[in-house]
PDB file of N, CA and C in Angstrom:
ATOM      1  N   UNK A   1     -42.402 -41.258-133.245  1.00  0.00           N
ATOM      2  CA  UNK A   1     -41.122 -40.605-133.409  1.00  0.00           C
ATOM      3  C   UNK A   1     -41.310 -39.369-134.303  1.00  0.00           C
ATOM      4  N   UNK A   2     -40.650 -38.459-133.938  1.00  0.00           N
ATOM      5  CA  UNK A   2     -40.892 -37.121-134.898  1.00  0.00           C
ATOM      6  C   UNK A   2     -40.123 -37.183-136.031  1.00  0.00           C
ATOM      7  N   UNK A   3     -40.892 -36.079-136.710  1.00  0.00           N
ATOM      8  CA  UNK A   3     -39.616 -36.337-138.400  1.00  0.00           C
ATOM      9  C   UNK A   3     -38.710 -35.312-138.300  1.00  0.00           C
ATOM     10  N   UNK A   4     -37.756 -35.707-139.094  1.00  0.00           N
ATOM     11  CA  UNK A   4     -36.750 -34.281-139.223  1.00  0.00           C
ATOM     12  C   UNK A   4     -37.454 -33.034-139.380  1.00  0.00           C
ATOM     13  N   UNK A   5     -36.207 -32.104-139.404  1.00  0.00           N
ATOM     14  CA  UNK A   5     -37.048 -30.733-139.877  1.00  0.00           C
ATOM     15  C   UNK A   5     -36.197 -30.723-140.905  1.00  0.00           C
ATOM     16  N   UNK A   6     -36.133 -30.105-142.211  1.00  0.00           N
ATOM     17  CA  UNK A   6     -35.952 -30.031-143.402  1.00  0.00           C
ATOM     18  C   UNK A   6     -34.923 -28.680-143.149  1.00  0.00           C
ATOM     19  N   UNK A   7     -33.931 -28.610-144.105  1.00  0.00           N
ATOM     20  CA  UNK A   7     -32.916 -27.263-143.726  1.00  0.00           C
ATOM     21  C   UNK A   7     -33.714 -26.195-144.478  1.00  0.00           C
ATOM     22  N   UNK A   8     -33.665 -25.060-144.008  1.00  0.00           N
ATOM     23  CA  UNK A   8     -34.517 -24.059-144.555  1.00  0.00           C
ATOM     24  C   UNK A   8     -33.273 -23.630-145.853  1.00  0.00           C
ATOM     25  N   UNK A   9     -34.353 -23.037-146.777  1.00  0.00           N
ATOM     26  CA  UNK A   9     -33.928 -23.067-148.312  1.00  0.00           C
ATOM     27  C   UNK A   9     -33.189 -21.200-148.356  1.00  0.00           C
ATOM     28  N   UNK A  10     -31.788 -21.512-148.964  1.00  0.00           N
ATOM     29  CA  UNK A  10     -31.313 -20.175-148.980  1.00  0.00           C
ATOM     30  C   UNK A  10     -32.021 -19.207-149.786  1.00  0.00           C
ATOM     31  N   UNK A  11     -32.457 -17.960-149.854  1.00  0.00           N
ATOM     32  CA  UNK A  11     -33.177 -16.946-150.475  1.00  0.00           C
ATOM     33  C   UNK A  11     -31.620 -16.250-151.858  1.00  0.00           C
ATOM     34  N   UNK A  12     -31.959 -16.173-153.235  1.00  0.00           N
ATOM     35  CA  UNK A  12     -31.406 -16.148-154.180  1.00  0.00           C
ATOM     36  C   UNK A  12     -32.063 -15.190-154.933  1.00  0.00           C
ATOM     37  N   UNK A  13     -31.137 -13.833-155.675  1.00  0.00           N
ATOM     38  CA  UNK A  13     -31.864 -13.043-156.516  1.00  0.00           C
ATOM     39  C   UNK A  13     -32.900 -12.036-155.889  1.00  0.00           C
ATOM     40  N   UNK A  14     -34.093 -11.978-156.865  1.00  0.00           N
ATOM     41  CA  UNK A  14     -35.386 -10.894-156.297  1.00  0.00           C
ATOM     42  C   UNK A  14     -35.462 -10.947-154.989  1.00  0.00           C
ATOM     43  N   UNK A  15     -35.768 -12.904-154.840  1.00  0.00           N
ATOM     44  CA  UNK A  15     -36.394 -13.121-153.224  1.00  0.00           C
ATOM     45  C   UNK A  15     -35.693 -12.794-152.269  1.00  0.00           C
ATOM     46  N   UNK A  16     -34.265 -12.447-152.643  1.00  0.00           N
ATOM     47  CA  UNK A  16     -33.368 -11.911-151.219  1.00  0.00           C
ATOM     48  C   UNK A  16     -33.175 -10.987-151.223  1.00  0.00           C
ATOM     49  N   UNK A  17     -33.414  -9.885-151.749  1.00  0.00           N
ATOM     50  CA  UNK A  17     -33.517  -8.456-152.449  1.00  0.00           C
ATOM     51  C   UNK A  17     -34.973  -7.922-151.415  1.00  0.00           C
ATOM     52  N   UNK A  18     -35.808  -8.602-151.960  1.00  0.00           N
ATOM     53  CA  UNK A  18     -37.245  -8.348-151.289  1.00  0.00           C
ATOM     54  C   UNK A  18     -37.172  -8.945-149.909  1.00  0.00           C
ATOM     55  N   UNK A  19     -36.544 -10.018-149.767  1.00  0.00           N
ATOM     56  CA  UNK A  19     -36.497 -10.220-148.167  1.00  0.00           C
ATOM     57  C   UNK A  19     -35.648  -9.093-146.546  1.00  0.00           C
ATOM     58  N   UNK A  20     -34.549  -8.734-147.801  1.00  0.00           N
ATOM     59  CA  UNK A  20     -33.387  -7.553-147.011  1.00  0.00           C
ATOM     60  C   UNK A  20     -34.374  -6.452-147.026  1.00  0.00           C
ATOM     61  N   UNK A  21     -35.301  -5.876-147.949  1.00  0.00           N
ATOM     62  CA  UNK A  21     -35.951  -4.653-147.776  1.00  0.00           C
ATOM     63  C   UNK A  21     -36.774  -4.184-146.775  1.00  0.00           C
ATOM     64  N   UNK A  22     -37.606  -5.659-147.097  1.00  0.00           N
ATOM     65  CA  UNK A  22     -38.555  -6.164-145.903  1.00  0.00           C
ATOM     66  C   UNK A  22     -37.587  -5.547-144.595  1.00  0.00           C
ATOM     67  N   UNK A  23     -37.156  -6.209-143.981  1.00  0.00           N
ATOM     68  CA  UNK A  23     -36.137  -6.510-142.781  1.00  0.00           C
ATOM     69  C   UNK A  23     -35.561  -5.055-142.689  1.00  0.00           C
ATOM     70  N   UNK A  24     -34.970  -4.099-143.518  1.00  0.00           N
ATOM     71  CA  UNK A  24     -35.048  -3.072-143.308  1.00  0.00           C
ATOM     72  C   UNK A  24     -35.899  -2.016-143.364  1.00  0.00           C
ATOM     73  N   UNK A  25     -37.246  -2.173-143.547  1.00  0.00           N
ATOM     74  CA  UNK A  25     -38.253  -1.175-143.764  1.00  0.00           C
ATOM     75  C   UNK A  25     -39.578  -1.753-143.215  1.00  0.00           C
ATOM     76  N   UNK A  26     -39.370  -1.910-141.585  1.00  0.00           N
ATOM     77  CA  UNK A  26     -40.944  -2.316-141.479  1.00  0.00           C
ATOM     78  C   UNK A  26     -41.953  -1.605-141.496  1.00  0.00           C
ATOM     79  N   UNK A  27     -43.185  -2.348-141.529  1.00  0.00           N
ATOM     80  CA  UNK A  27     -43.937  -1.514-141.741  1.00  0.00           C
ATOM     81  C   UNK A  27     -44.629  -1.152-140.378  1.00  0.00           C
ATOM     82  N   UNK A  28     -45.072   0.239-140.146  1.00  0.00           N
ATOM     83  CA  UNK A  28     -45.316   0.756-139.093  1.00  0.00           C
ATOM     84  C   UNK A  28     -46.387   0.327-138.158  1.00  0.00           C
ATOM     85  N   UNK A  29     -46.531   0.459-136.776  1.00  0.00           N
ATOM     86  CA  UNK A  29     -47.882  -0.236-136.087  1.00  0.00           C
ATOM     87  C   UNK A  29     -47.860   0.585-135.228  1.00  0.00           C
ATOM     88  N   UNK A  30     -49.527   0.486-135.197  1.00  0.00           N
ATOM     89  CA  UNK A  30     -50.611   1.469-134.575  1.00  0.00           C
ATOM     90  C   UNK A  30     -50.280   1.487-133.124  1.00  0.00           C
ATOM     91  N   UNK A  31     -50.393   2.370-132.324  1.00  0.00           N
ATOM     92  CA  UNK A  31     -50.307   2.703-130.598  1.00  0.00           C
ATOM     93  C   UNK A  31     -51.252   1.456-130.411  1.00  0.00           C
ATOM     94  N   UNK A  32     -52.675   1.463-130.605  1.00  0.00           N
ATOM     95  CA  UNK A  32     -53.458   0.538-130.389  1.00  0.00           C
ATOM     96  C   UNK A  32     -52.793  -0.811-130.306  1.00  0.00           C
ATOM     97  N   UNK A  33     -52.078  -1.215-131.360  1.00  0.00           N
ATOM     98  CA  UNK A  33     -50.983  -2.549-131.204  1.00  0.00           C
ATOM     99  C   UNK A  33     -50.382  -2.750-130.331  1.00  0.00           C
ATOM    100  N   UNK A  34     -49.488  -1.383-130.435  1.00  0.00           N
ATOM    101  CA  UNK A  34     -48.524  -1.961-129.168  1.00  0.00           C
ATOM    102  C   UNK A  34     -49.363  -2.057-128.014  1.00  0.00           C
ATOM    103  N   UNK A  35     -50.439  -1.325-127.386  1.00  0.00           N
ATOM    104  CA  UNK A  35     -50.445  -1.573-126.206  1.00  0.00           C
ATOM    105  C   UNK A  35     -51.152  -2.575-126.244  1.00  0.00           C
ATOM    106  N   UNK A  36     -51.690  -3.354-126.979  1.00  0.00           N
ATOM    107  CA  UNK A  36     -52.531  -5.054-126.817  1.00  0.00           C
ATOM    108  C   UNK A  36     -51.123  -5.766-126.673  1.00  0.00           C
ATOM    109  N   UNK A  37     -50.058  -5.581-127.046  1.00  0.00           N
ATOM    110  CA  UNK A  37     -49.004  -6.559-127.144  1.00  0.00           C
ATOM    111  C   UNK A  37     -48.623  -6.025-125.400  1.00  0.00           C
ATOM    112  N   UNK A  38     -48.571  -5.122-125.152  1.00  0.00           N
ATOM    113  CA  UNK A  38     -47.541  -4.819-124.089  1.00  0.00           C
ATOM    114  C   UNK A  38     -49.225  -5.384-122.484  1.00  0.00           C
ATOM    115  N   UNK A  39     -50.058  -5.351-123.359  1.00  0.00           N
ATOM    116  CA  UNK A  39     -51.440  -5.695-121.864  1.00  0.00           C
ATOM    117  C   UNK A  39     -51.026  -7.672-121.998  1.00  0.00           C
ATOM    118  N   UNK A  40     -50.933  -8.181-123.657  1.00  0.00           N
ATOM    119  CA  UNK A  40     -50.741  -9.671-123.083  1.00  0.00           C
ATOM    120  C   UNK A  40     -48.837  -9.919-122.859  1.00  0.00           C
ATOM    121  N   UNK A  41     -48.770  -9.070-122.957  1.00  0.00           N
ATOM    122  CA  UNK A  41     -47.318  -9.544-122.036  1.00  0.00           C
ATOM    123  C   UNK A  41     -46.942  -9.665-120.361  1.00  0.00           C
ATOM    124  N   UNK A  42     -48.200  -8.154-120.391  1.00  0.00           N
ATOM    125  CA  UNK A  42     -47.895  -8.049-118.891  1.00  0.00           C
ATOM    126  C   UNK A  42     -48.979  -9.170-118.000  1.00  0.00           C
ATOM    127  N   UNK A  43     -49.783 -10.019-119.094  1.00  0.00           N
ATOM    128  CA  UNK A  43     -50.741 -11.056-118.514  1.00  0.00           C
ATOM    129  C   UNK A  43     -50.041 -12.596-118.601  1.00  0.00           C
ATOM    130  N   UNK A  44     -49.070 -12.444-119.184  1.00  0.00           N
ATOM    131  CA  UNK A  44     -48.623 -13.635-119.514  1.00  0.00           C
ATOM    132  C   UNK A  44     -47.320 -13.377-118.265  1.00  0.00           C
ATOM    133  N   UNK A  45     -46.655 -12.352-118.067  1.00  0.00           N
ATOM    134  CA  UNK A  45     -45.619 -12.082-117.368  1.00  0.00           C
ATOM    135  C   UNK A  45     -45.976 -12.665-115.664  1.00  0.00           C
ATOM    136  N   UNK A  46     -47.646 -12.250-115.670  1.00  0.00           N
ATOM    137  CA  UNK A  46     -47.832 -12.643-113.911  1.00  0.00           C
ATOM    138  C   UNK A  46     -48.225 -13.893-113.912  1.00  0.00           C
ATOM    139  N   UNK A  47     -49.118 -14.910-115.184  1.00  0.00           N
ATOM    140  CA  UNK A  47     -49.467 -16.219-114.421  1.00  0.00           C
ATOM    141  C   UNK A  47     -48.219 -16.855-114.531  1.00  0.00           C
ATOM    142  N   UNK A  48     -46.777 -16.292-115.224  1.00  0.00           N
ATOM    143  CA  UNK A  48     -45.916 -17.328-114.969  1.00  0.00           C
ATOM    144  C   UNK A  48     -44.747 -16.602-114.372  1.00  0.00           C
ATOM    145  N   UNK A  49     -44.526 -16.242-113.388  1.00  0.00           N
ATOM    146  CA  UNK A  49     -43.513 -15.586-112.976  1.00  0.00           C
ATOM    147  C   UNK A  49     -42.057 -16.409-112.648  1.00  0.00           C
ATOM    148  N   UNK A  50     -42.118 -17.638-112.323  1.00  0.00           N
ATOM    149  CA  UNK A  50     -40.901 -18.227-112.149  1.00  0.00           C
ATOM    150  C   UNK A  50     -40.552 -18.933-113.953  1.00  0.00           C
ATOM    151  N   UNK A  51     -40.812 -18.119-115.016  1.00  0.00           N
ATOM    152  CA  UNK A  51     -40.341 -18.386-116.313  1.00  0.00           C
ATOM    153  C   UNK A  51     -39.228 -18.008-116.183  1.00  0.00           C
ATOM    154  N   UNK A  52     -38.431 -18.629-117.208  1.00  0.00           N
ATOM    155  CA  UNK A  52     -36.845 -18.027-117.263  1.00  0.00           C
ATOM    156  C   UNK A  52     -36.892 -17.111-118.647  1.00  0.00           C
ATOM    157  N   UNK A  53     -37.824 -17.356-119.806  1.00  0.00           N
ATOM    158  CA  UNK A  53     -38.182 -16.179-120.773  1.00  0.00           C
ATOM    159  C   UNK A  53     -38.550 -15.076-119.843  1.00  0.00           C
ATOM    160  N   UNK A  54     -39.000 -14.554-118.523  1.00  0.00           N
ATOM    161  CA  UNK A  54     -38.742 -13.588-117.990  1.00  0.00           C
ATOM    162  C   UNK A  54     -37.711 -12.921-117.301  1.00  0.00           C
ATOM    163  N   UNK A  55     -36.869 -13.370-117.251  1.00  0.00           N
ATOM    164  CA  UNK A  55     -35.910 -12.589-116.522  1.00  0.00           C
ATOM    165  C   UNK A  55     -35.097 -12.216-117.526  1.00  0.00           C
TER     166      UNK A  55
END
């Protein structure tokens, strides 16, 4: 039987300060990135084509 999952812990003070900044200021990624992300998407997109995460 599986265990619960635990409620995730609200962020208070600095840590939510530093978490909102985060979230508004990412940090930038290389052309090289994206296109490894966009080659295993488009590899993952054909061995499963009847996915419903694709449409």
């Amino acid at each position: 039987m599986a265990k619960p999952i635990k409620d995730t812990p609200i962020l208070r003070g600095k840590d939510a300060e530093r978490f909102r900044w985060h979230l508004e200021h990412p940090s930038p990624v290389s052309e090289e990135r994206k296109e490894k992300a966009r080659m295993m998407w488009n590899i993952a997109k054909t061995n499963n084509p009847n996915c419903n995460f694709f449409k």
